[in-house]
Protein backbone atom coordinates (compact mmCIF):
# COMPACT_ATOMS: atom_id res chain seq x y z
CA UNK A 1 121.28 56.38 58.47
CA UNK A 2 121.12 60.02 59.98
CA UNK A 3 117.31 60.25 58.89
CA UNK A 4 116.86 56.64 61.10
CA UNK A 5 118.41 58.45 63.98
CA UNK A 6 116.63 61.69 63.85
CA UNK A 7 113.44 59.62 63.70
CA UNK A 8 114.36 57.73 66.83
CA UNK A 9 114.92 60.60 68.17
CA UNK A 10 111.42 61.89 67.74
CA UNK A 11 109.55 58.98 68.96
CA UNK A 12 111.59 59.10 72.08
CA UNK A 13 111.09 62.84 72.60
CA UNK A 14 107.32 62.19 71.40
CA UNK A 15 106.68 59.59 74.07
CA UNK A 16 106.69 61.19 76.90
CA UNK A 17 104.20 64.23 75.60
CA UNK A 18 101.72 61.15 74.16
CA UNK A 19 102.17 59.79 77.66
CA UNK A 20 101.04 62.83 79.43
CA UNK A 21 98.19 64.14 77.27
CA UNK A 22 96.99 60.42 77.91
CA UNK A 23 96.82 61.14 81.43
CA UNK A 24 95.80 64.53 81.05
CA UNK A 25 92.71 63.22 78.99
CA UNK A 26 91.92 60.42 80.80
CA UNK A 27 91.79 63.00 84.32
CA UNK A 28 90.46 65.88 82.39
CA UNK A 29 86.93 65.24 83.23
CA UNK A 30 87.49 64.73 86.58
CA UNK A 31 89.34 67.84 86.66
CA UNK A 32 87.41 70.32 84.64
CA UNK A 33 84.57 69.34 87.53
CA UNK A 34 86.77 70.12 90.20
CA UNK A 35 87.45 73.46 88.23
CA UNK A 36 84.18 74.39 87.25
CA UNK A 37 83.35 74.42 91.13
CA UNK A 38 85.85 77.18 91.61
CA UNK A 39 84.16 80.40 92.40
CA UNK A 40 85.35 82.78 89.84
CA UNK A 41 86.37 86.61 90.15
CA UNK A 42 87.64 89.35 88.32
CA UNK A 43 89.31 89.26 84.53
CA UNK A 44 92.32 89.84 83.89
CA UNK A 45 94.67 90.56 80.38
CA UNK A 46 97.66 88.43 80.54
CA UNK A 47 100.46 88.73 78.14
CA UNK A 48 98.72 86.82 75.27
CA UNK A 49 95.80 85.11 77.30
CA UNK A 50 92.51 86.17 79.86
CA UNK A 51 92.76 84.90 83.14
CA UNK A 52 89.80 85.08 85.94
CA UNK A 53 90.97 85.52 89.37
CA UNK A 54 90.16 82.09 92.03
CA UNK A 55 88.58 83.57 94.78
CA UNK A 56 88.90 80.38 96.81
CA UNK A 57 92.33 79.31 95.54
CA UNK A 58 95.67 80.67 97.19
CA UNK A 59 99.18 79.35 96.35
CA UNK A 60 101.71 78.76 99.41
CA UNK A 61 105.57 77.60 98.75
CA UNK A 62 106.78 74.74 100.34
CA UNK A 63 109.41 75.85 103.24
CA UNK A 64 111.89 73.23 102.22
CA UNK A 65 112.20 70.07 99.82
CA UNK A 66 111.19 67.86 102.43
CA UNK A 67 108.14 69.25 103.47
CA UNK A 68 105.27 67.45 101.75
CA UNK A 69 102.02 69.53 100.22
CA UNK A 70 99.91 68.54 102.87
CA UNK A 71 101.77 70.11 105.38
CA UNK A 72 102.41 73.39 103.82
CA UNK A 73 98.80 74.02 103.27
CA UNK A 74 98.49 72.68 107.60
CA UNK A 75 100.94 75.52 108.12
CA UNK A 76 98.86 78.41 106.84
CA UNK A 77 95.35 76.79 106.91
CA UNK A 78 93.81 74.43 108.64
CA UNK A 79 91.07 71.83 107.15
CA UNK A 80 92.14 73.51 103.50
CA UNK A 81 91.87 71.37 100.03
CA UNK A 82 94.79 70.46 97.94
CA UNK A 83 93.61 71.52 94.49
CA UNK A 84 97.71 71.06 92.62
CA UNK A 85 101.18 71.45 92.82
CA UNK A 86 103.49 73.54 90.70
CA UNK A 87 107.37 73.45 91.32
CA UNK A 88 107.75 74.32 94.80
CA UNK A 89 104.18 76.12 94.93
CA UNK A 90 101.13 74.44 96.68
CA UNK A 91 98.08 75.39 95.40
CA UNK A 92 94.94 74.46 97.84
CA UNK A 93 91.15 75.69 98.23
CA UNK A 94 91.00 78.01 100.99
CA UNK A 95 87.33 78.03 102.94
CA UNK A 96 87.88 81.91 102.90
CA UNK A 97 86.96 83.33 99.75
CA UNK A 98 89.04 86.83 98.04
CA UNK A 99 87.10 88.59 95.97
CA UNK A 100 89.84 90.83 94.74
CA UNK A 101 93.47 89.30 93.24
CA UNK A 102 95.14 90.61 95.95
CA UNK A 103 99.50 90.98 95.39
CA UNK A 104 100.95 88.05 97.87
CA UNK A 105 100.89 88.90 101.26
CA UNK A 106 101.94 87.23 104.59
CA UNK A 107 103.52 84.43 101.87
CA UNK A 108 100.04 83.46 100.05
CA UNK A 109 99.80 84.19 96.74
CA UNK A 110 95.96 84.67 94.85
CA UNK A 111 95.39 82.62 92.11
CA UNK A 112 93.91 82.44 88.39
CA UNK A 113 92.80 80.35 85.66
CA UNK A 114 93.45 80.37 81.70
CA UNK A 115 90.08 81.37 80.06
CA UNK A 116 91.32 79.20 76.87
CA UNK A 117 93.49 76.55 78.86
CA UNK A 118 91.92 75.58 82.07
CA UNK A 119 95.61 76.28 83.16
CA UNK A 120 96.11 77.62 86.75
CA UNK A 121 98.89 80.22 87.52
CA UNK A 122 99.73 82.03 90.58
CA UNK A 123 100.10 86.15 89.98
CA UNK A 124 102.80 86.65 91.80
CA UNK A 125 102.37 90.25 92.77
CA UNK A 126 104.86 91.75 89.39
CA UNK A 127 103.02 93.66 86.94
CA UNK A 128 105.03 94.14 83.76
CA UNK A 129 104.85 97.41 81.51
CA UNK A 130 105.84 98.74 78.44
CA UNK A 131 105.82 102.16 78.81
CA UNK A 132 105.65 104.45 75.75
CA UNK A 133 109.07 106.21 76.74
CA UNK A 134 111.52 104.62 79.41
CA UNK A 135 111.60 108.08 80.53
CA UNK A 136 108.60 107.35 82.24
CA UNK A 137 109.01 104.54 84.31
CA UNK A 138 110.13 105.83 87.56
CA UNK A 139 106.89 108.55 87.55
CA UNK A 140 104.55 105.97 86.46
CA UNK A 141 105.76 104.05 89.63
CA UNK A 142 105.79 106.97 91.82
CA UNK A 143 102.20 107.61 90.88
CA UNK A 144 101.06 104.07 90.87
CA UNK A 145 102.37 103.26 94.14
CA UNK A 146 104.73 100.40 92.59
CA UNK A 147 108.11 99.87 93.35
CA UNK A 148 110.77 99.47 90.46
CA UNK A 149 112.01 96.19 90.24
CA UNK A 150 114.12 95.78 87.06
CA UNK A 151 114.31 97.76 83.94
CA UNK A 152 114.89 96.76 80.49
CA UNK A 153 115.81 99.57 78.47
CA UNK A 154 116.61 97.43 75.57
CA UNK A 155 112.96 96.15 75.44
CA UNK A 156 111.21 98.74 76.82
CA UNK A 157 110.00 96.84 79.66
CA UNK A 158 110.41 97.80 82.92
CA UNK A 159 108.81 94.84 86.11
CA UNK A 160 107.22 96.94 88.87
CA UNK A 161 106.34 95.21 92.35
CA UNK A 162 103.05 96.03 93.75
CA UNK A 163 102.39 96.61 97.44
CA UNK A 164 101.19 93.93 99.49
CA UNK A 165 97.23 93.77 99.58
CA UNK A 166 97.21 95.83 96.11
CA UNK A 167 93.97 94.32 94.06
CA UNK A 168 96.42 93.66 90.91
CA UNK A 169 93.38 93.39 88.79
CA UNK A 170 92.82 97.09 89.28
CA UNK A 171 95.95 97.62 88.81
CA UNK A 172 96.52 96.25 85.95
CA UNK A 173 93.69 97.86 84.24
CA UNK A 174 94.91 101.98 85.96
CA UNK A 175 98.24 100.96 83.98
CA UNK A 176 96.10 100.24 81.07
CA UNK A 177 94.45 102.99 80.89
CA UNK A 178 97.16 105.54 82.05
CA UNK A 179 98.46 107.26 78.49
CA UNK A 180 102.05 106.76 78.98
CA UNK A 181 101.98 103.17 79.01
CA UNK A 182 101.82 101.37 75.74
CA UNK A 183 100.95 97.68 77.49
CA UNK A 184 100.81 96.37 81.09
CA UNK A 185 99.36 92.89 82.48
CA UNK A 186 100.05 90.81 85.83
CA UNK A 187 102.73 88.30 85.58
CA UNK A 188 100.71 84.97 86.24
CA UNK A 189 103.15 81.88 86.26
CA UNK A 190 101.41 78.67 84.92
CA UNK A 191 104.28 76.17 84.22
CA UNK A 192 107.25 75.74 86.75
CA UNK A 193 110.20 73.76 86.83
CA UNK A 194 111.39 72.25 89.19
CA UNK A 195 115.58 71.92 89.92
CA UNK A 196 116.38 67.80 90.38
């Protein structure tokens, strides 16, 4: 009896994830064309994954529930191209294009893509680091221009803010290279969800 019930249990949580990569597959060519139009930029180490920076494609959050994508992309751009939507994020093509993956400013937030995936994430302007000693963290900020935004001592990860108009690619890779810092990459969100 309990091995009938775990079963149905599977197939109903399996459903819903056949169900989507159907979808998924059955858009995924018309997608990976939309994609492959996307002018590309710089490369970036993520926590486990390469990203390359959208030059064309900036992420805007909604102001409210009610306000639809279409008119969150109206409110910042005009004439602009809904590429997707993640939680309360819009994603759209801009007709300006960035080369640099600039931290969010003025509310827009640059873009990237999953090398492996085809996944698009917004770098939200945090750049996390594991510096070699915890000691460190509040000169590695004062030298990289960062500000401090939580520590965690018991990981040895500390989340740093970067200034507004800071090319977080660059940044990424002067953290990299500085020899107090064991690891540091961009936080780029890809998945979201959303409250109901």
């Amino acid at each position: 009896m309990n091995i009938r019930i775990a079963a149905l249990g599977l197939a109903l949580i399996a459903l819903p994830v056949l169900a989507q990569k159907y979808a998924t597959d059955k858009g995924g060519s018309e997608r990976s064309m939309a994609l492959s139009t996307l002018e590309r930029g710089k490369r970036m180490k993520g926590s486990r994954d390469e990203y390359r920076h959208l030059t064309q494609v900036l992420a805007v959050p909604r102001a409210n529930s009610s306000e639809t994508p279409e008119q969150a992309i109206a409110r910042v751009e005009k004439g602009a191209q809904l590429v997707e939507t993640k939680g309360r994020f819009v994603l759209f093509r801009s007709a300006q294009s960035r080369s640099a993956p600039l931290a969010p400013d003025a509310g827009l937030f640059p873009t990237a893509v999953n090398s492996r995936t085809g996944a698009l994430g917004i770098i939200t302007g945090t750049v996390i680091v594991r510096p070699r000693s915890m000691s460190d963290a509040d000169a590695i900020a004062s030298d990289h221009g960062l500000v401090k935004a939580r520590a965690y001592p018991q990981l040895n990860t500390v989340f740093y803010r970067a200034a507004p108009g800071v090319d977080i690619a660059d940044l990424a890779a002067a953290l990299q290279s500085d020899p107090r810092v064991e690891s540091a990459y961009p936080e780029i969100i890809e998945y979201m969800r959303v409250p109901k």
